[in-house]
PDB file of N, CA and C in Angstrom:
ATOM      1  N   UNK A   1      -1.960  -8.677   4.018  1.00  0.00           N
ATOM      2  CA  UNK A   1      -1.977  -7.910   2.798  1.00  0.00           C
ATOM      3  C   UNK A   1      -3.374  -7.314   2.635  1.00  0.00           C
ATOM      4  N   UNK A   2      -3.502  -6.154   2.198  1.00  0.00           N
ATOM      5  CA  UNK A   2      -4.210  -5.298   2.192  1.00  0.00           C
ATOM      6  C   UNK A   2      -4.822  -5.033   0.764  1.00  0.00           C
ATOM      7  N   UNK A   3      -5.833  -5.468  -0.016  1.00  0.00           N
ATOM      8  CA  UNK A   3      -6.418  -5.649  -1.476  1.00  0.00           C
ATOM      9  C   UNK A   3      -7.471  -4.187  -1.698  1.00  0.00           C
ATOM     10  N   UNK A   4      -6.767  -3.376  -3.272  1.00  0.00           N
ATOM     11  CA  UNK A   4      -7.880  -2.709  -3.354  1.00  0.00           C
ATOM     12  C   UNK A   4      -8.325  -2.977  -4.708  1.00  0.00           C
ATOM     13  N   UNK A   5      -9.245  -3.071  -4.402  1.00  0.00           N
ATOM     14  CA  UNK A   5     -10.276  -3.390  -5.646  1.00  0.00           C
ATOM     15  C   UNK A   5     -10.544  -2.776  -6.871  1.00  0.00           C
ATOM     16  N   UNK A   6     -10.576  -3.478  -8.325  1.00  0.00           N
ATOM     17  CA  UNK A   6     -11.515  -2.230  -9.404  1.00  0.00           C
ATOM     18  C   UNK A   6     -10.109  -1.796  -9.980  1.00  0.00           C
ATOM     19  N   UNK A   7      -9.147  -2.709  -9.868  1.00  0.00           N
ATOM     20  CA  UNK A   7      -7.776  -2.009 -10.464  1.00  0.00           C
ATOM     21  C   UNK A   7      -7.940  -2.212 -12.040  1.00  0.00           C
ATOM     22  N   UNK A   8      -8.452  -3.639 -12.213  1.00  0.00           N
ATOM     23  CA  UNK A   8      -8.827  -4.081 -13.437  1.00  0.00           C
ATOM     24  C   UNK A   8      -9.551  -2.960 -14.081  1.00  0.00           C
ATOM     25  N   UNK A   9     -10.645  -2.343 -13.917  1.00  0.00           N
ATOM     26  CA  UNK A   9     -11.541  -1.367 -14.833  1.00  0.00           C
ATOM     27  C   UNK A   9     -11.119  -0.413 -14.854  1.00  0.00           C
ATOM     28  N   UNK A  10     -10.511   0.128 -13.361  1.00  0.00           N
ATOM     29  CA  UNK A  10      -9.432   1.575 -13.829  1.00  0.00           C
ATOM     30  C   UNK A  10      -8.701   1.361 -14.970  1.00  0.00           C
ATOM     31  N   UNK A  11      -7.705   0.226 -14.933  1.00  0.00           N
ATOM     32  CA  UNK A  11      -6.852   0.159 -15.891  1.00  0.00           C
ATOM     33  C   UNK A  11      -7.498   0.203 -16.925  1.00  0.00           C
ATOM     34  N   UNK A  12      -8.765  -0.302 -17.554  1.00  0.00           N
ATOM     35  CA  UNK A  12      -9.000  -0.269 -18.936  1.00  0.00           C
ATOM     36  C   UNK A  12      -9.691   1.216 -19.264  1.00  0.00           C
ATOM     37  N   UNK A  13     -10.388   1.800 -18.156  1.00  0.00           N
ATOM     38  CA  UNK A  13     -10.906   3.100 -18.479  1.00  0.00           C
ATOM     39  C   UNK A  13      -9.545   4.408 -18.410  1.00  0.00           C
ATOM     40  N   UNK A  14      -8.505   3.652 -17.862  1.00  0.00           N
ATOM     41  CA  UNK A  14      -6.734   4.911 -18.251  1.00  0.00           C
ATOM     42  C   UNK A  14      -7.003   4.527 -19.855  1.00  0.00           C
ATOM     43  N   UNK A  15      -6.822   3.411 -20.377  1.00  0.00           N
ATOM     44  CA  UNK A  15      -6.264   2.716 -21.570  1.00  0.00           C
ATOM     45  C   UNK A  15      -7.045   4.178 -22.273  1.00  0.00           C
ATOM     46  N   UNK A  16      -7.903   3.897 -22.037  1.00  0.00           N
ATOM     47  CA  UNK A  16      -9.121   4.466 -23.363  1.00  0.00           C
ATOM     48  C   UNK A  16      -8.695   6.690 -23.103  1.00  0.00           C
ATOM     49  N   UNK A  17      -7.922   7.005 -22.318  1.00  0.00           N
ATOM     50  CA  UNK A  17      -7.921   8.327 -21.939  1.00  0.00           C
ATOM     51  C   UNK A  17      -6.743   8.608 -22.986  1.00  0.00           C
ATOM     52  N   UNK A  18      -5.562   7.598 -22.615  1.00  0.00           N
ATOM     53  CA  UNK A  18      -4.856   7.797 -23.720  1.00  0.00           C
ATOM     54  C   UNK A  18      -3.224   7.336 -22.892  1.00  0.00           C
ATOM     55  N   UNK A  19      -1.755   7.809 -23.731  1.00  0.00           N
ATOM     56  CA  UNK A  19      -0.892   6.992 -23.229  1.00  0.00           C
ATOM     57  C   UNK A  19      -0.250   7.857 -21.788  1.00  0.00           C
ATOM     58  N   UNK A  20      -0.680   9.409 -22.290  1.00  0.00           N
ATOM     59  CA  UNK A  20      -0.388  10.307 -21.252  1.00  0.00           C
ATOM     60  C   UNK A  20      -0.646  10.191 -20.113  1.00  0.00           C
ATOM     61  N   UNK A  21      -1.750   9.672 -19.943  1.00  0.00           N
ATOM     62  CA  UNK A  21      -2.563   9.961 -18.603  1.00  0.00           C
ATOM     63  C   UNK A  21      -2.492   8.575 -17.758  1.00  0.00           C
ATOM     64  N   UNK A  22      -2.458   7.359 -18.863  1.00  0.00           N
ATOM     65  CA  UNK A  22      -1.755   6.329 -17.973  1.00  0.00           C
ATOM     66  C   UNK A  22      -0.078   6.416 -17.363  1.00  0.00           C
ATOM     67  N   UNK A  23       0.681   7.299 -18.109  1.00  0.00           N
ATOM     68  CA  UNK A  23       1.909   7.054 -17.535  1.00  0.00           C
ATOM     69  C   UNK A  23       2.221   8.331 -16.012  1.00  0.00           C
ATOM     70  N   UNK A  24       1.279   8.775 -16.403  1.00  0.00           N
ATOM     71  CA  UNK A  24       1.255   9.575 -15.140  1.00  0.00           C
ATOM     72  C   UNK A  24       0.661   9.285 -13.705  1.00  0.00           C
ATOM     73  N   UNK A  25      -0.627   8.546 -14.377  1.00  0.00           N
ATOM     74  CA  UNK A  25      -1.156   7.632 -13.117  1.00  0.00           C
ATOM     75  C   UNK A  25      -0.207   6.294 -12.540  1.00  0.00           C
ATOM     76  N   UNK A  26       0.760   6.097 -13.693  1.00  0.00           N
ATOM     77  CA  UNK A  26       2.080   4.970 -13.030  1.00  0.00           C
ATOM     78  C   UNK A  26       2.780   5.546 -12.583  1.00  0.00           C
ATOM     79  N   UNK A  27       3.131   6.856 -12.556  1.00  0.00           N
ATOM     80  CA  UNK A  27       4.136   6.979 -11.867  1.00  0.00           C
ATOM     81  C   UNK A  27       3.838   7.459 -10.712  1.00  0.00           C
ATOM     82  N   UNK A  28       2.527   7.943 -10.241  1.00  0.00           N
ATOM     83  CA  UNK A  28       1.610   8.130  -8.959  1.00  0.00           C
ATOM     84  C   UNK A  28       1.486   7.143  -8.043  1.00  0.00           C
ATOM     85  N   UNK A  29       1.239   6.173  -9.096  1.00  0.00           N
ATOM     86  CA  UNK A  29       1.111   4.581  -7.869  1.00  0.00           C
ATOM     87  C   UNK A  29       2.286   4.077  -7.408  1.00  0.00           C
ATOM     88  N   UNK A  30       2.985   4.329  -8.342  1.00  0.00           N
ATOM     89  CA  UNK A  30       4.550   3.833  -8.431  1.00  0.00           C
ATOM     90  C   UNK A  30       5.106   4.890  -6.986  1.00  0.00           C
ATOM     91  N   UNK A  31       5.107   5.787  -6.663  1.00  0.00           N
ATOM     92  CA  UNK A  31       5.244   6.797  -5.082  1.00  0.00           C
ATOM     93  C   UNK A  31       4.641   6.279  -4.471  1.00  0.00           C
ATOM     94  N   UNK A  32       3.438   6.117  -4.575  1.00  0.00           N
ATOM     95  CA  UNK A  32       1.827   5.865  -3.739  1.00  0.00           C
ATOM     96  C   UNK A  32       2.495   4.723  -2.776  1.00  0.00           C
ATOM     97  N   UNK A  33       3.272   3.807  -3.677  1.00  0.00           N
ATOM     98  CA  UNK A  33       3.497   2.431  -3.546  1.00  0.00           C
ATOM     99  C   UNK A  33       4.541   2.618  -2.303  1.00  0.00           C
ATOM    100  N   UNK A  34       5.423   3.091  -2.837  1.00  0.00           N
ATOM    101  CA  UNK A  34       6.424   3.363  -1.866  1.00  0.00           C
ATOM    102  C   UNK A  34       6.330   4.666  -0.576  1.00  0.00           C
ATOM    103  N   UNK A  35       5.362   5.011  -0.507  1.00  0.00           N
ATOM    104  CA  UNK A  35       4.912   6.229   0.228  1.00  0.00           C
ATOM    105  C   UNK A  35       4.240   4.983   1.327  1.00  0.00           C
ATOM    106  N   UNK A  36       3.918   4.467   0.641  1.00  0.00           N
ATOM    107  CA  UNK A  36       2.477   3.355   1.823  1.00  0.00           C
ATOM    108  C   UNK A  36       3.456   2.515   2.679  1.00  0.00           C
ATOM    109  N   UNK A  37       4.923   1.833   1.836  1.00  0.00           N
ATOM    110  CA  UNK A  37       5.455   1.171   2.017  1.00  0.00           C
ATOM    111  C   UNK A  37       6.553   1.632   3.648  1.00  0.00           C
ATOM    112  N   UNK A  38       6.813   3.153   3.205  1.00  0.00           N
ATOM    113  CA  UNK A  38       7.780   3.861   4.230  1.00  0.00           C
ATOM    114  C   UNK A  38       6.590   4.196   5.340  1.00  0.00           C
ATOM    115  N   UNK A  39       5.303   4.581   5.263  1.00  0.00           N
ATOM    116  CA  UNK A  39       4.505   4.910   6.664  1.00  0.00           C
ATOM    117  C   UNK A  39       4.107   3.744   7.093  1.00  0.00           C
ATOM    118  N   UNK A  40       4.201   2.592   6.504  1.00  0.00           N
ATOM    119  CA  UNK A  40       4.202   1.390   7.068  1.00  0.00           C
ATOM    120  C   UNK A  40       4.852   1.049   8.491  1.00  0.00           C
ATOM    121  N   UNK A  41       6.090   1.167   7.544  1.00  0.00           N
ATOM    122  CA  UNK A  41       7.411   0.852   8.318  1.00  0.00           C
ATOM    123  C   UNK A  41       7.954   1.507   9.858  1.00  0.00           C
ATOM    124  N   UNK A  42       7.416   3.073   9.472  1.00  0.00           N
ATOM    125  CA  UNK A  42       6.889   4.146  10.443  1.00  0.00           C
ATOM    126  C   UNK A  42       6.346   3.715  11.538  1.00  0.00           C
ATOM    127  N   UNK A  43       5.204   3.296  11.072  1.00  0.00           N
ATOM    128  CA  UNK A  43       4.178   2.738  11.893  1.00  0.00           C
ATOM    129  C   UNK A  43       4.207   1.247  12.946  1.00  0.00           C
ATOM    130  N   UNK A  44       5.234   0.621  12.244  1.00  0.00           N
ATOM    131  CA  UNK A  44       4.962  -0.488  12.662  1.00  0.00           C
ATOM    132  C   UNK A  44       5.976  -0.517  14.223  1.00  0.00           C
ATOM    133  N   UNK A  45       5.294  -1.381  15.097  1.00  0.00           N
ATOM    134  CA  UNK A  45       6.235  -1.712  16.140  1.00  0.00           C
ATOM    135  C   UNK A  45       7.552  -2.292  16.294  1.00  0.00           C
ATOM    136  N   UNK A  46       8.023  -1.415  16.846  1.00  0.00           N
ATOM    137  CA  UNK A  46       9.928  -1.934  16.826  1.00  0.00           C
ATOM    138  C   UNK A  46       9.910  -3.039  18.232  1.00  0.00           C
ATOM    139  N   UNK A  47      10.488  -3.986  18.529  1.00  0.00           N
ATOM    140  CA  UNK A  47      10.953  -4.290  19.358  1.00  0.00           C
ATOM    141  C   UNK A  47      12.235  -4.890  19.029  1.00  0.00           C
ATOM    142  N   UNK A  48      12.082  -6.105  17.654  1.00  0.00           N
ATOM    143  CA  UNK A  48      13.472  -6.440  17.185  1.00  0.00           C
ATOM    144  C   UNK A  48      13.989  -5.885  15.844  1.00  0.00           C
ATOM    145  N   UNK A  49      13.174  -4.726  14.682  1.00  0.00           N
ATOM    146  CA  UNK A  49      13.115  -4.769  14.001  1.00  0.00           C
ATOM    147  C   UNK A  49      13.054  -5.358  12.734  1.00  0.00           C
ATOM    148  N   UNK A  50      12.623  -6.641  12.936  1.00  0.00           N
ATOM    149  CA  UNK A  50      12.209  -7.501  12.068  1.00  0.00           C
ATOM    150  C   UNK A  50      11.163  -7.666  11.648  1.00  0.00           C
ATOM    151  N   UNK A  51       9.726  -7.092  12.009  1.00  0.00           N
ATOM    152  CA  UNK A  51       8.848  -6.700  11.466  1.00  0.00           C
ATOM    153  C   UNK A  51       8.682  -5.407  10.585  1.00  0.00           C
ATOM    154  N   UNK A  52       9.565  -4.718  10.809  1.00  0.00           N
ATOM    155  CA  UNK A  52      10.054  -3.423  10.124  1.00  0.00           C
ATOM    156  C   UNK A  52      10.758  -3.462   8.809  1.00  0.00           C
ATOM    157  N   UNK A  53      11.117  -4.294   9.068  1.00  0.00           N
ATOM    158  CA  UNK A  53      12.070  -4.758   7.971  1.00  0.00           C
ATOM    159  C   UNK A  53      11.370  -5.761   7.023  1.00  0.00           C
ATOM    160  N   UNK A  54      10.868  -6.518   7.519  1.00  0.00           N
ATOM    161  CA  UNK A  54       9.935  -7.004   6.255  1.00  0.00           C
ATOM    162  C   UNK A  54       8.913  -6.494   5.530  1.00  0.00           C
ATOM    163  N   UNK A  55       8.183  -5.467   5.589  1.00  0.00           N
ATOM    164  CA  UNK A  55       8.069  -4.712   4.811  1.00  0.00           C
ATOM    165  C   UNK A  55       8.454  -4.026   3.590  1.00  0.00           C
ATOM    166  N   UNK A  56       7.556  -5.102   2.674  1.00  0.00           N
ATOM    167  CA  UNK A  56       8.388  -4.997   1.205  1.00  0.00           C
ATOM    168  C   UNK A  56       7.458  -4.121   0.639  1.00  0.00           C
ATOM    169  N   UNK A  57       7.385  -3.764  -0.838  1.00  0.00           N
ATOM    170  CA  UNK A  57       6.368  -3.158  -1.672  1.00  0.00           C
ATOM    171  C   UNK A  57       7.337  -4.243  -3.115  1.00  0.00           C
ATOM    172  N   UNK A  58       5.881  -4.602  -4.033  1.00  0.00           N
ATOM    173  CA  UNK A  58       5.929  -5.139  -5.461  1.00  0.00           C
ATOM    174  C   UNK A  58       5.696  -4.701  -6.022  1.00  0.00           C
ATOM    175  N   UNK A  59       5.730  -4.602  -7.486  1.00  0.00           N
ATOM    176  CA  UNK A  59       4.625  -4.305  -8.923  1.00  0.00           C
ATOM    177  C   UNK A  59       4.388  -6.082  -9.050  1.00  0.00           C
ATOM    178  N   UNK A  60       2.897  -5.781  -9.301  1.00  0.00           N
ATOM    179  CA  UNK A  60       2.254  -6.885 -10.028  1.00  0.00           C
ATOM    180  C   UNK A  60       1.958  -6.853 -10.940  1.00  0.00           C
ATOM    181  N   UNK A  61       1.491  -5.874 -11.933  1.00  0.00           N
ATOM    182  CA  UNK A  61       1.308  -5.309 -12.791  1.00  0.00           C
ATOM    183  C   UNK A  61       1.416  -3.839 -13.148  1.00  0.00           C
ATOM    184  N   UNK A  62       0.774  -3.613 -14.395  1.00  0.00           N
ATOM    185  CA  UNK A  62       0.919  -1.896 -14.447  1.00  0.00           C
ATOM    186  C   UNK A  62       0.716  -1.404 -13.627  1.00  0.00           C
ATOM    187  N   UNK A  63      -0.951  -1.686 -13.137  1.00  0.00           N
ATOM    188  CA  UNK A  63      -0.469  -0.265 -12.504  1.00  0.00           C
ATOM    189  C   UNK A  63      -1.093  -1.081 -10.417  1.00  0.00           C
ATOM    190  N   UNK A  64      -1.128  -1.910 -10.412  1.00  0.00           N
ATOM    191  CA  UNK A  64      -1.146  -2.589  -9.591  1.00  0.00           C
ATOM    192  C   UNK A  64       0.014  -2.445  -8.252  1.00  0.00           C
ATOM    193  N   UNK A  65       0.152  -2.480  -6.991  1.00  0.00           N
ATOM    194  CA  UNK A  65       1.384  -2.876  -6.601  1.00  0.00           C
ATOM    195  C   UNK A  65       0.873  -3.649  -4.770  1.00  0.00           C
ATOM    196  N   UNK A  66       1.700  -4.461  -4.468  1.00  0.00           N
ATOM    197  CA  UNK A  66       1.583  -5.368  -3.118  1.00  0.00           C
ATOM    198  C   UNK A  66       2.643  -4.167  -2.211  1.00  0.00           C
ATOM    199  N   UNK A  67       1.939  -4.007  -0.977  1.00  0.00           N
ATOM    200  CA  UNK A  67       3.038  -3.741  -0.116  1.00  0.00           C
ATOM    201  C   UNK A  67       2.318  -4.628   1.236  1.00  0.00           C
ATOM    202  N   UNK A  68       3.165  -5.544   1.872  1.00  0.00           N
ATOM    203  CA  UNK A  68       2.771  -6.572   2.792  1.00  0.00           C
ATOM    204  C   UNK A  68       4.445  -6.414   3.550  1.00  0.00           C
ATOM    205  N   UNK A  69       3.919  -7.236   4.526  1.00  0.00           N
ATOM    206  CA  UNK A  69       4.905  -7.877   5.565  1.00  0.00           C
ATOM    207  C   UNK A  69       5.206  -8.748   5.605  1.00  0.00           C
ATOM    208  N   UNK A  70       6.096  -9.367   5.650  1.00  0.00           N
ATOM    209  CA  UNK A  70       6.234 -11.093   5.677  1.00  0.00           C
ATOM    210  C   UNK A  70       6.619 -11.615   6.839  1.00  0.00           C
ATOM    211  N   UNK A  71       6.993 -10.821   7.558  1.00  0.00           N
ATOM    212  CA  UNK A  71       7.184 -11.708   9.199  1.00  0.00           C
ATOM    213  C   UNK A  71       6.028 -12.550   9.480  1.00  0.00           C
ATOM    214  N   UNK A  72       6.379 -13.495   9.980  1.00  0.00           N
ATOM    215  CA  UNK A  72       5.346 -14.314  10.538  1.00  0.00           C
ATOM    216  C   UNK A  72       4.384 -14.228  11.189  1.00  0.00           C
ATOM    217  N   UNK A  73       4.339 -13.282  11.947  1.00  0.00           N
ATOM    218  CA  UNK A  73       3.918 -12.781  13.011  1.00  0.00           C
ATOM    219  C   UNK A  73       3.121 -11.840  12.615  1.00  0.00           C
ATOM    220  N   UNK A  74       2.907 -10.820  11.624  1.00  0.00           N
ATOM    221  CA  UNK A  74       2.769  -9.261  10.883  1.00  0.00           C
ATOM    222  C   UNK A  74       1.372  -9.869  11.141  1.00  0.00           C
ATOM    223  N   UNK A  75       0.353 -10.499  10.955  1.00  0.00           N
ATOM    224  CA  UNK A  75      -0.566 -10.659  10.558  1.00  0.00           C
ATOM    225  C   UNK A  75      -1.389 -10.451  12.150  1.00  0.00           C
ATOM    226  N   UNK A  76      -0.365 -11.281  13.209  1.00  0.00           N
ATOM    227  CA  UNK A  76      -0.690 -11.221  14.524  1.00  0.00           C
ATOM    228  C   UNK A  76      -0.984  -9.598  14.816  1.00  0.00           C
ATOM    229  N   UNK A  77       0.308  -9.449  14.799  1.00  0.00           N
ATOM    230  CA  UNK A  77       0.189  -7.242  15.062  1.00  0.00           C
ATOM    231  C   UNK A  77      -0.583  -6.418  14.688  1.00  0.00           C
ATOM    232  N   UNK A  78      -1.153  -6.852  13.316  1.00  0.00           N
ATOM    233  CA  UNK A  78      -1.789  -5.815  12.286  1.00  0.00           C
ATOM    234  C   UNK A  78      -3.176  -6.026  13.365  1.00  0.00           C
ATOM    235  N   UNK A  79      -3.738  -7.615  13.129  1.00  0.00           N
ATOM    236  CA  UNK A  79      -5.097  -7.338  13.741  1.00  0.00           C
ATOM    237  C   UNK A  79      -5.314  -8.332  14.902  1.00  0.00           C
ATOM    238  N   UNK A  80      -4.416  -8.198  15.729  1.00  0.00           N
ATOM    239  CA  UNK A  80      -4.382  -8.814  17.447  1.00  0.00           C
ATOM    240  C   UNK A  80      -4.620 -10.203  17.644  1.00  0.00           C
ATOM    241  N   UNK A  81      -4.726 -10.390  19.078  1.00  0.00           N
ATOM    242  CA  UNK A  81      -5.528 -11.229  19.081  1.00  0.00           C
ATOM    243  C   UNK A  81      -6.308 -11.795  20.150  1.00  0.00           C
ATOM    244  N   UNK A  82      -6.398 -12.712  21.041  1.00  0.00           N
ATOM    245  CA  UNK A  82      -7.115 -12.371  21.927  1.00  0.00           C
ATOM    246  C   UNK A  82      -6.728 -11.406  23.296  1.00  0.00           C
ATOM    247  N   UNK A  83      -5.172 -12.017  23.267  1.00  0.00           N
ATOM    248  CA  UNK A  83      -4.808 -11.303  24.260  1.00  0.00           C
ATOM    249  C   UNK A  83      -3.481  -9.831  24.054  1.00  0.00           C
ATOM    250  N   UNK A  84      -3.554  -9.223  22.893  1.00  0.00           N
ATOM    251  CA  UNK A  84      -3.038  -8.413  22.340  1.00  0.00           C
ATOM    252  C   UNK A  84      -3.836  -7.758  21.443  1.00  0.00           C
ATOM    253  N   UNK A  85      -3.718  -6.555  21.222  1.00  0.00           N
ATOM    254  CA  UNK A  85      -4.801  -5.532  20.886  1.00  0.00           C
ATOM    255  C   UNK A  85      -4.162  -5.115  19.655  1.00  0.00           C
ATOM    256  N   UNK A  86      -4.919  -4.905  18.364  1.00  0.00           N
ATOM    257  CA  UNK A  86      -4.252  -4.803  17.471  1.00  0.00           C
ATOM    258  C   UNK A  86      -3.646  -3.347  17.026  1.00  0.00           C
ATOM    259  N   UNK A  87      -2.420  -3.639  15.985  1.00  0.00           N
ATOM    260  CA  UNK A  87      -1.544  -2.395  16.037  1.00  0.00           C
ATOM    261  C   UNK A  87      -2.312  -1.417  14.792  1.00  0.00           C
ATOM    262  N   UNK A  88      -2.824  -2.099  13.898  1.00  0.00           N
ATOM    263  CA  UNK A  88      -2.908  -1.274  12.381  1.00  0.00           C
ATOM    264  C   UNK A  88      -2.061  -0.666  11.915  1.00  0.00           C
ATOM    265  N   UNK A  89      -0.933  -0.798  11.820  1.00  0.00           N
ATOM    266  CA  UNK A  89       0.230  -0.215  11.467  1.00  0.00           C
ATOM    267  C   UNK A  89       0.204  -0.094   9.791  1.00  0.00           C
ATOM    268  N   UNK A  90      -0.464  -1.545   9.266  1.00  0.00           N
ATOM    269  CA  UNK A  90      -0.722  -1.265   7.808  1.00  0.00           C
ATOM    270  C   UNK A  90      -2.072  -0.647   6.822  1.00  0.00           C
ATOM    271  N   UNK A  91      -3.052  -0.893   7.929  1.00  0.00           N
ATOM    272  CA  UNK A  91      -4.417  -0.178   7.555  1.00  0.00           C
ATOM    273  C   UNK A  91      -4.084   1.204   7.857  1.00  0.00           C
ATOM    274  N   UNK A  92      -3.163   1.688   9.141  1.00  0.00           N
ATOM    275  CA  UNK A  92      -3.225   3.121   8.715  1.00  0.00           C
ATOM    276  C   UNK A  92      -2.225   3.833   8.157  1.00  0.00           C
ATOM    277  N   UNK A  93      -1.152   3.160   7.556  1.00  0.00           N
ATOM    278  CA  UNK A  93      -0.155   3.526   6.030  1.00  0.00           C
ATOM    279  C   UNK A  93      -1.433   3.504   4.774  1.00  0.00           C
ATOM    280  N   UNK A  94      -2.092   2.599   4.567  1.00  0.00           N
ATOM    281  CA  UNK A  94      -2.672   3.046   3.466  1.00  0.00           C
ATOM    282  C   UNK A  94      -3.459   3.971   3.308  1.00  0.00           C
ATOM    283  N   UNK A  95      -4.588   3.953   4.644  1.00  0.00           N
ATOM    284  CA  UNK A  95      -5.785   5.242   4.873  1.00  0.00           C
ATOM    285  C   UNK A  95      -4.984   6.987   4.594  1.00  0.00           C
ATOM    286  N   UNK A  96      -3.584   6.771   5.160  1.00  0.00           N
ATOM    287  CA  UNK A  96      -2.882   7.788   4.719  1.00  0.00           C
ATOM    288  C   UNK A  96      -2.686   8.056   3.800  1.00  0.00           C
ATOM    289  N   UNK A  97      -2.066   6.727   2.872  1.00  0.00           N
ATOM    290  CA  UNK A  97      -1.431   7.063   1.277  1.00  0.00           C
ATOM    291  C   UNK A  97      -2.756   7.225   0.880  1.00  0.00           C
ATOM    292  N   UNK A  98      -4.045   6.786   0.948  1.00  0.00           N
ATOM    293  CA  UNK A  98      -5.035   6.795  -0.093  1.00  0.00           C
ATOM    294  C   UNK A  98      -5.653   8.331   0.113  1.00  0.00           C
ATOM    295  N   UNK A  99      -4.951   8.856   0.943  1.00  0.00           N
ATOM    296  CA  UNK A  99      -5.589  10.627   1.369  1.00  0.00           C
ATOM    297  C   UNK A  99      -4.668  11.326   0.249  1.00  0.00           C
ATOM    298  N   UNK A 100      -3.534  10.981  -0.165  1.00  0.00           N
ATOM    299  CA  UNK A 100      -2.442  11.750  -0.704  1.00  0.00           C
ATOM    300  C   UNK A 100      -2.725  11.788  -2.234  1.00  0.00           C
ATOM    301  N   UNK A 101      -2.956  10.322  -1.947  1.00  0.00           N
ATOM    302  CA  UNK A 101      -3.291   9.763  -3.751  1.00  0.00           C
ATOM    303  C   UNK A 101      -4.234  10.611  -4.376  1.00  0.00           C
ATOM    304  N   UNK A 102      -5.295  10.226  -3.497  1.00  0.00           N
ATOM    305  CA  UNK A 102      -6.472  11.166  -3.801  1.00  0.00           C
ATOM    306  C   UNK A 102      -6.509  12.762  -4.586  1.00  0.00           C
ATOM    307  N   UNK A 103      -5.702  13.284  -3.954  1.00  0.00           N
ATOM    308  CA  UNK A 103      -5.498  14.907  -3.877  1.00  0.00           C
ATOM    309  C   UNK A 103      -4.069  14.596  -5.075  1.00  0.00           C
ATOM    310  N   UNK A 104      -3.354  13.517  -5.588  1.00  0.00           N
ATOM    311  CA  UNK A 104      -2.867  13.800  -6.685  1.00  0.00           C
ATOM    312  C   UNK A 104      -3.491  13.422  -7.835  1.00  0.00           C
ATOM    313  N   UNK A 105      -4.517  12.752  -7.955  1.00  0.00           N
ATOM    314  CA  UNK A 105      -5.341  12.498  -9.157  1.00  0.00           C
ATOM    315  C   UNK A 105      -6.619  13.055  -9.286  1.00  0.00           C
ATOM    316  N   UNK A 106      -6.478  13.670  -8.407  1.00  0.00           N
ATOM    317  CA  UNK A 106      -7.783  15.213  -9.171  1.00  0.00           C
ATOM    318  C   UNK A 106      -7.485  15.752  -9.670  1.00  0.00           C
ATOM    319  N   UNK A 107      -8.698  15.792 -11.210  1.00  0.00           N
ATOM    320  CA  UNK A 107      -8.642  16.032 -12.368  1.00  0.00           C
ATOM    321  C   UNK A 107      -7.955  18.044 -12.029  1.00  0.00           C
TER     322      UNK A 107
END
């Protein structure tokens, strides 16, 4: 799982903009979420599709959301190991979504 930081102070500096501008930034993350979740899935290596498939996305909060893998293994793929080279299948779903995001929340 993949953590981004400072969600806490965003959220209180939306609060203070007003109710508009937070429900628009939810419904941004709320795509974002599921945008990260499908280039994930994209991304990730097929052999039995069961790493593909575990690939969930959550809300944790407002405006918060988890998208992880739960195969057992996901953690092996993402970042290798000695004798397997790692895939990034989920570092580069997000580097993507966070390019998209970007360019939808400019002011």
């Amino acid at each position: 799982m993949i953590r981004v930081l400072g969600v806490e102070a965003a959220s209180r500096d939306l609060e203070k903009l007003g109710e508009d501008a937070v429900k628009h930034v939810e419904k941004v993350l709320a795509e974002a979420a599921e945008e990260c979740m499908r280039r994930a899935r994209e991304n990730a290596p097929v052999r039995t599709g069961r790493l593909r498939e575990s690939i969930t996305v959550s809300r944790q909060d407002k405006l918060a959301y988890v998208v992880e893998a739960s195969a057992p293994y996901a953690g092996y793929v993402e970042f290798g190991t000695s004798r397997q080279r790692p895939r990034r299948y989920m570092q580069t779903a997000l580097l993507q979504t966070l390019q998209t995001l970007r360019r939808q929340l400019q002011p």
